[in-house]
Protein backbone atom coordinates (compact mmCIF):
# COMPACT_ATOMS: atom_id res chain seq x y z
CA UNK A 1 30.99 115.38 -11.33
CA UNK A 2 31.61 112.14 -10.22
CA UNK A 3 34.84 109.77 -10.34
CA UNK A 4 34.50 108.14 -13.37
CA UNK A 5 33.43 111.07 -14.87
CA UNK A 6 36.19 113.41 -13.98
CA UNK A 7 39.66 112.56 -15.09
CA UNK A 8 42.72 114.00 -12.97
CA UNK A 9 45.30 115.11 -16.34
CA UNK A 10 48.11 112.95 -16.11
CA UNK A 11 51.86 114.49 -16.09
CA UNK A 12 55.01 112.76 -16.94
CA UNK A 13 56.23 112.27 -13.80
CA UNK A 14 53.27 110.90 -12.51
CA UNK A 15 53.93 107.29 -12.65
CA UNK A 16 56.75 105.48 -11.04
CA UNK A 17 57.75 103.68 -14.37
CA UNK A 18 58.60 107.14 -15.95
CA UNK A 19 61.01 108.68 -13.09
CA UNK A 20 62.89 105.32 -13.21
CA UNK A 21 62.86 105.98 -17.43
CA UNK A 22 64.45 109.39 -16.25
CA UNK A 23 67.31 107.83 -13.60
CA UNK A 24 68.57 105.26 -16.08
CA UNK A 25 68.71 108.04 -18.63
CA UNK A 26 70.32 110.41 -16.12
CA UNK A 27 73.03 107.74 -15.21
CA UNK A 28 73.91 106.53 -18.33
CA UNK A 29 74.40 110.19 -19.97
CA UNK A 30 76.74 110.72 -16.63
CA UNK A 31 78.93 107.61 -17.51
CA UNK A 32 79.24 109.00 -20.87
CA UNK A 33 80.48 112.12 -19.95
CA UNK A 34 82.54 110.90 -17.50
CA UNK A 35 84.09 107.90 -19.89
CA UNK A 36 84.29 111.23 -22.91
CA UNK A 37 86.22 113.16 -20.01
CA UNK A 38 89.00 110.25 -20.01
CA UNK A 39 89.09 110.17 -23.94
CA UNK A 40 88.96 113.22 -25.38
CA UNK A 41 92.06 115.88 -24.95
CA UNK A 42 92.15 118.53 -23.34
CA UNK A 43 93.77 121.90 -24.20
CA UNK A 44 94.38 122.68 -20.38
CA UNK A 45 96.59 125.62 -18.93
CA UNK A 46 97.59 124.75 -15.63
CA UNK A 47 98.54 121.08 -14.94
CA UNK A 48 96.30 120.38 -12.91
CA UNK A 49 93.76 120.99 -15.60
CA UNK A 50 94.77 117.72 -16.92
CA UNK A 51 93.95 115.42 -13.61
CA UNK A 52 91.04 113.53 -14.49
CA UNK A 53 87.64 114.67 -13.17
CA UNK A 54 89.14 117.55 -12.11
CA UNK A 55 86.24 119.79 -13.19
CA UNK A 56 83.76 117.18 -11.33
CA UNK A 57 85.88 117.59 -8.11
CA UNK A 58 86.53 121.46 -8.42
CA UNK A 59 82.40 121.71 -9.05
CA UNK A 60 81.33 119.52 -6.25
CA UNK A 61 84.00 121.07 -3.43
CA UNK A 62 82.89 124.82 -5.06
CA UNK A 63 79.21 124.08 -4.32
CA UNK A 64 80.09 122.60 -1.04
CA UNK A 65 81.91 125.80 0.07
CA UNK A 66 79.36 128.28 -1.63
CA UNK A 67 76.58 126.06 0.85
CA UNK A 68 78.32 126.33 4.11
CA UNK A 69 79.17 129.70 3.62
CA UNK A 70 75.26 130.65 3.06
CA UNK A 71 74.96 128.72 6.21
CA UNK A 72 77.51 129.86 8.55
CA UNK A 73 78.77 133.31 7.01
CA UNK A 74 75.44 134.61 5.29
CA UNK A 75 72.25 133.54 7.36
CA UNK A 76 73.28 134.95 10.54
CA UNK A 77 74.07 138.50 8.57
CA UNK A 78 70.44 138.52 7.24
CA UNK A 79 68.29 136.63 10.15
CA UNK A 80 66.25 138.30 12.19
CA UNK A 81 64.49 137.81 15.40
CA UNK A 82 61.40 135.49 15.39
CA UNK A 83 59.06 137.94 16.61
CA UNK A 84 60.23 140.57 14.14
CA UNK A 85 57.59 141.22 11.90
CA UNK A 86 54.97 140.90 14.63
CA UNK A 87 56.33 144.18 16.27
């Protein structure tokens, strides 16, 4: 077939115009739920339930641990030598 011919199938995020469509979408629903966070009560427990962004913060230091204890806890348990398979 030649070029003209033969048409590659297009996917969403394909062109440039789209994934900045997504970003702007992305931020804006972030603001929102951050601005709803501030507004709306919540029926919290402990006090520091109530702290704002507290969730957010709790969430991002959580997945922070839970990466460099993969990294420094986990992968040496499981690695093996480079030449281990080849054996």
């Amino acid at each position: 077939m030649s070029e003209t011919t033969a048409k590659e199938k297009q996917y969403l995020f394909d062109k440039p115009a789209n994934i900045k469509r997504f970003f702007w979408i992305f931020y804006f629903v972030l603001v929102l739920l951050l601005v709803l966070d501030l507004l709306l009560p919540k029926h919290a427990i402990f006090p520091w339930e109530d702290w704002p962004q507290f969730y957010a913060a709790f969430g991002f230091v959580s997945f922070v641990a839970l990466v460099l204890a993969a990294k420094y806890v986990l992968r040496p348990l499981v690695m093996r030598k480079e030449e281990y398979y080849d054996e």
